[in-house]
C-alpha atoms as a PDB file:
ATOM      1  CA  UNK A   1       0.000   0.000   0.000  1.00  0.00           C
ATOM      2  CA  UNK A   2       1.116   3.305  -1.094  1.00  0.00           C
ATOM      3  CA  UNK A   3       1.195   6.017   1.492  1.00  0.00           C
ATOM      4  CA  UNK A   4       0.111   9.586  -0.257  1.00  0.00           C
ATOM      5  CA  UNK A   5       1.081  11.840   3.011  1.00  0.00           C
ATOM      6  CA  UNK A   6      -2.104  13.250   3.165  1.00  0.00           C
ATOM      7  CA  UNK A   7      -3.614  13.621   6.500  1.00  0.00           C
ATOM      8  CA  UNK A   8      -7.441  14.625   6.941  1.00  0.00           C
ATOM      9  CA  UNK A   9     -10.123  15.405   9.692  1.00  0.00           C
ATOM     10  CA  UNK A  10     -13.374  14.085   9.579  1.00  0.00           C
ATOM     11  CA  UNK A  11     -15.918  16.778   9.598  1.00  0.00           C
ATOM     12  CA  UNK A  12     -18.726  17.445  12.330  1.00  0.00           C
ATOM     13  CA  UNK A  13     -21.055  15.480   9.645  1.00  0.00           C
ATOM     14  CA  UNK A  14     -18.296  12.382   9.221  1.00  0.00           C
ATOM     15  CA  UNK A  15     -17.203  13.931   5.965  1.00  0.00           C
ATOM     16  CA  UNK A  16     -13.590  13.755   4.479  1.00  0.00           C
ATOM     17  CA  UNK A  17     -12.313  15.474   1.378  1.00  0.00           C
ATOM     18  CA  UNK A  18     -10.107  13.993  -1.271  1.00  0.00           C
ATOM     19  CA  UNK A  19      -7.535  16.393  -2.154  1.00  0.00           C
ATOM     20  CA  UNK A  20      -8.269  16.702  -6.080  1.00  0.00           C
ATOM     21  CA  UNK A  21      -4.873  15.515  -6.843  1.00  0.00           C
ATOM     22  CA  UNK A  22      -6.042  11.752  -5.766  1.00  0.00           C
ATOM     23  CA  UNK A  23      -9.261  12.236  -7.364  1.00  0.00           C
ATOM     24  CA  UNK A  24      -7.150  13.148 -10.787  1.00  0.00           C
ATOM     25  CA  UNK A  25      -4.936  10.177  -9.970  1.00  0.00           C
ATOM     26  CA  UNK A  26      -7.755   7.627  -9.670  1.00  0.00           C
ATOM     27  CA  UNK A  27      -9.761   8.887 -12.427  1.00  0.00           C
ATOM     28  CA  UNK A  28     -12.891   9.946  -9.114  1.00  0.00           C
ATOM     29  CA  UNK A  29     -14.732  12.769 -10.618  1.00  0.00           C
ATOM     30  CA  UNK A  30     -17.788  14.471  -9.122  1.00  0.00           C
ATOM     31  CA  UNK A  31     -20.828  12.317  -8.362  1.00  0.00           C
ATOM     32  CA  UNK A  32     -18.852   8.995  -9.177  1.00  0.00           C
ATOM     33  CA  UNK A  33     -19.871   6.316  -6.406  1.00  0.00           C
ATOM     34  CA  UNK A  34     -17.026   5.018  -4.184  1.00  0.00           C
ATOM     35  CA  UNK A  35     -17.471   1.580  -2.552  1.00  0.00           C
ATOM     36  CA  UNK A  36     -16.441   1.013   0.805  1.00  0.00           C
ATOM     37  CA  UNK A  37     -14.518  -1.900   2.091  1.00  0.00           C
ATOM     38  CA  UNK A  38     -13.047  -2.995   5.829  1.00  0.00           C
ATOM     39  CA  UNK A  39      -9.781  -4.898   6.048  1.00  0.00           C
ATOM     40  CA  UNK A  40      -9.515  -5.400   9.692  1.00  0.00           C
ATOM     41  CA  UNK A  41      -8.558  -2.121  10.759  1.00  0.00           C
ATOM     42  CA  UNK A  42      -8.196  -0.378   7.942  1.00  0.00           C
ATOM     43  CA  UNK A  43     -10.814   1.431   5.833  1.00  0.00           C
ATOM     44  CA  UNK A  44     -10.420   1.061   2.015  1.00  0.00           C
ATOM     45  CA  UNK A  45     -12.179   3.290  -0.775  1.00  0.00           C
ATOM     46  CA  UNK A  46     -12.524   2.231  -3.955  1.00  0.00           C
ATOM     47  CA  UNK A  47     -14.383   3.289  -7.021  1.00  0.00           C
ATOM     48  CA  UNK A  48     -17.771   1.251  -7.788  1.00  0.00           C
ATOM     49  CA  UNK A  49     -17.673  -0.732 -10.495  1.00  0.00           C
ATOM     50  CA  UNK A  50     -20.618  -3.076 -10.483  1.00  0.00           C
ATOM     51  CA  UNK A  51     -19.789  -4.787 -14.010  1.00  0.00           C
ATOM     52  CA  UNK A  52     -17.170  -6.414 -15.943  1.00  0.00           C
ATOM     53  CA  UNK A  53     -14.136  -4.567 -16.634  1.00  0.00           C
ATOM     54  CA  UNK A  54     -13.604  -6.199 -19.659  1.00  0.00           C
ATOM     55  CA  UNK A  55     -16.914  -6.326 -20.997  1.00  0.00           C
ATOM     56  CA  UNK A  56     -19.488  -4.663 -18.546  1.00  0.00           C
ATOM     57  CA  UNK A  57     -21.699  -7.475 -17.889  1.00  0.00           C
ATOM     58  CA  UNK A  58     -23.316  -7.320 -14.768  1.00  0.00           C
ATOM     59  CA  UNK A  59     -24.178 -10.914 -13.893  1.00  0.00           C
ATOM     60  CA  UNK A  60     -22.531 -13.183 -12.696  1.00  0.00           C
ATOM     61  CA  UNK A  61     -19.411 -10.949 -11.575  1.00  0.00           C
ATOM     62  CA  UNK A  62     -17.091 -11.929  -9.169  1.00  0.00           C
ATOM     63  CA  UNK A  63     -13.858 -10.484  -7.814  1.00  0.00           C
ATOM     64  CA  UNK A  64     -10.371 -11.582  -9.236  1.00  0.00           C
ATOM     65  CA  UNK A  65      -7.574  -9.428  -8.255  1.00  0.00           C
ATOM     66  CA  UNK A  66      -9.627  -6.871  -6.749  1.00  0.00           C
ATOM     67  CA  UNK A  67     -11.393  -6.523 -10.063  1.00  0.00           C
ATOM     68  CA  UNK A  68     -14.917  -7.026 -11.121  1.00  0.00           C
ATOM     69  CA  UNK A  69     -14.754  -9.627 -13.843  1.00  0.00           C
ATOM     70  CA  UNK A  70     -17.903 -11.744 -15.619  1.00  0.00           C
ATOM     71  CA  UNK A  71     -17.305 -15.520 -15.027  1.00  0.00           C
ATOM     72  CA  UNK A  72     -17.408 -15.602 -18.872  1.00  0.00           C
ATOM     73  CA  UNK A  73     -14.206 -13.129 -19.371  1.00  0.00           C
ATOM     74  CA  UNK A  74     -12.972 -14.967 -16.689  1.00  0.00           C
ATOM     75  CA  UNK A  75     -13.204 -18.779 -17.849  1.00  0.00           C
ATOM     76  CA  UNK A  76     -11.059 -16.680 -21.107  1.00  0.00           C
ATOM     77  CA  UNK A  77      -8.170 -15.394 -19.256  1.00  0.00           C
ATOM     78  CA  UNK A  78      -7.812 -19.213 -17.862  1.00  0.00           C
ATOM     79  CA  UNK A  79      -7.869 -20.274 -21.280  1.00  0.00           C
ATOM     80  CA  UNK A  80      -5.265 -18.197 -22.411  1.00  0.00           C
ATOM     81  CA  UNK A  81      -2.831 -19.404 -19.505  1.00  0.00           C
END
């Protein structure tokens, strides 16, 4: 894990700001959904994706890598190895 040096305070209404430079970084642009994730005590944002990477299907995704991936795209990529 990459550490940015960015340090932030939570707002009175549990609110934290991105600095834009992150957003830029990780392609996050206004109104884009971020899904939440806890890794025993750390918090982890990540942008929603709820389809396929490869192919945006939205059924029958599961998670390979991290990544979002169609059982279909991924029954190809075990093909190909």
């Amino acid at each position: 894990m990459k550490s940015t040096g960015v340090v932030r305070r939570i707002d009175e209404l549990g609110r934290i700001v991105l600095p834009v430079s992150i957003r830029q970084n990780m392609d996050i642009n206004e109104k884009d959904a971020l899904e939440i994730f806890i890794d025993g005590d750390r918090i982890i944002l990540q942008k929603y994706q709820p389809s396929c990477i490869f192919c945006t299907n939205a059924d029958n995704v599961v998670y390979y890598n991290s990544k979002r991936i169609c059982t279909d795209c991924l029954a190809k990529i075990k093909e190909q190895f």
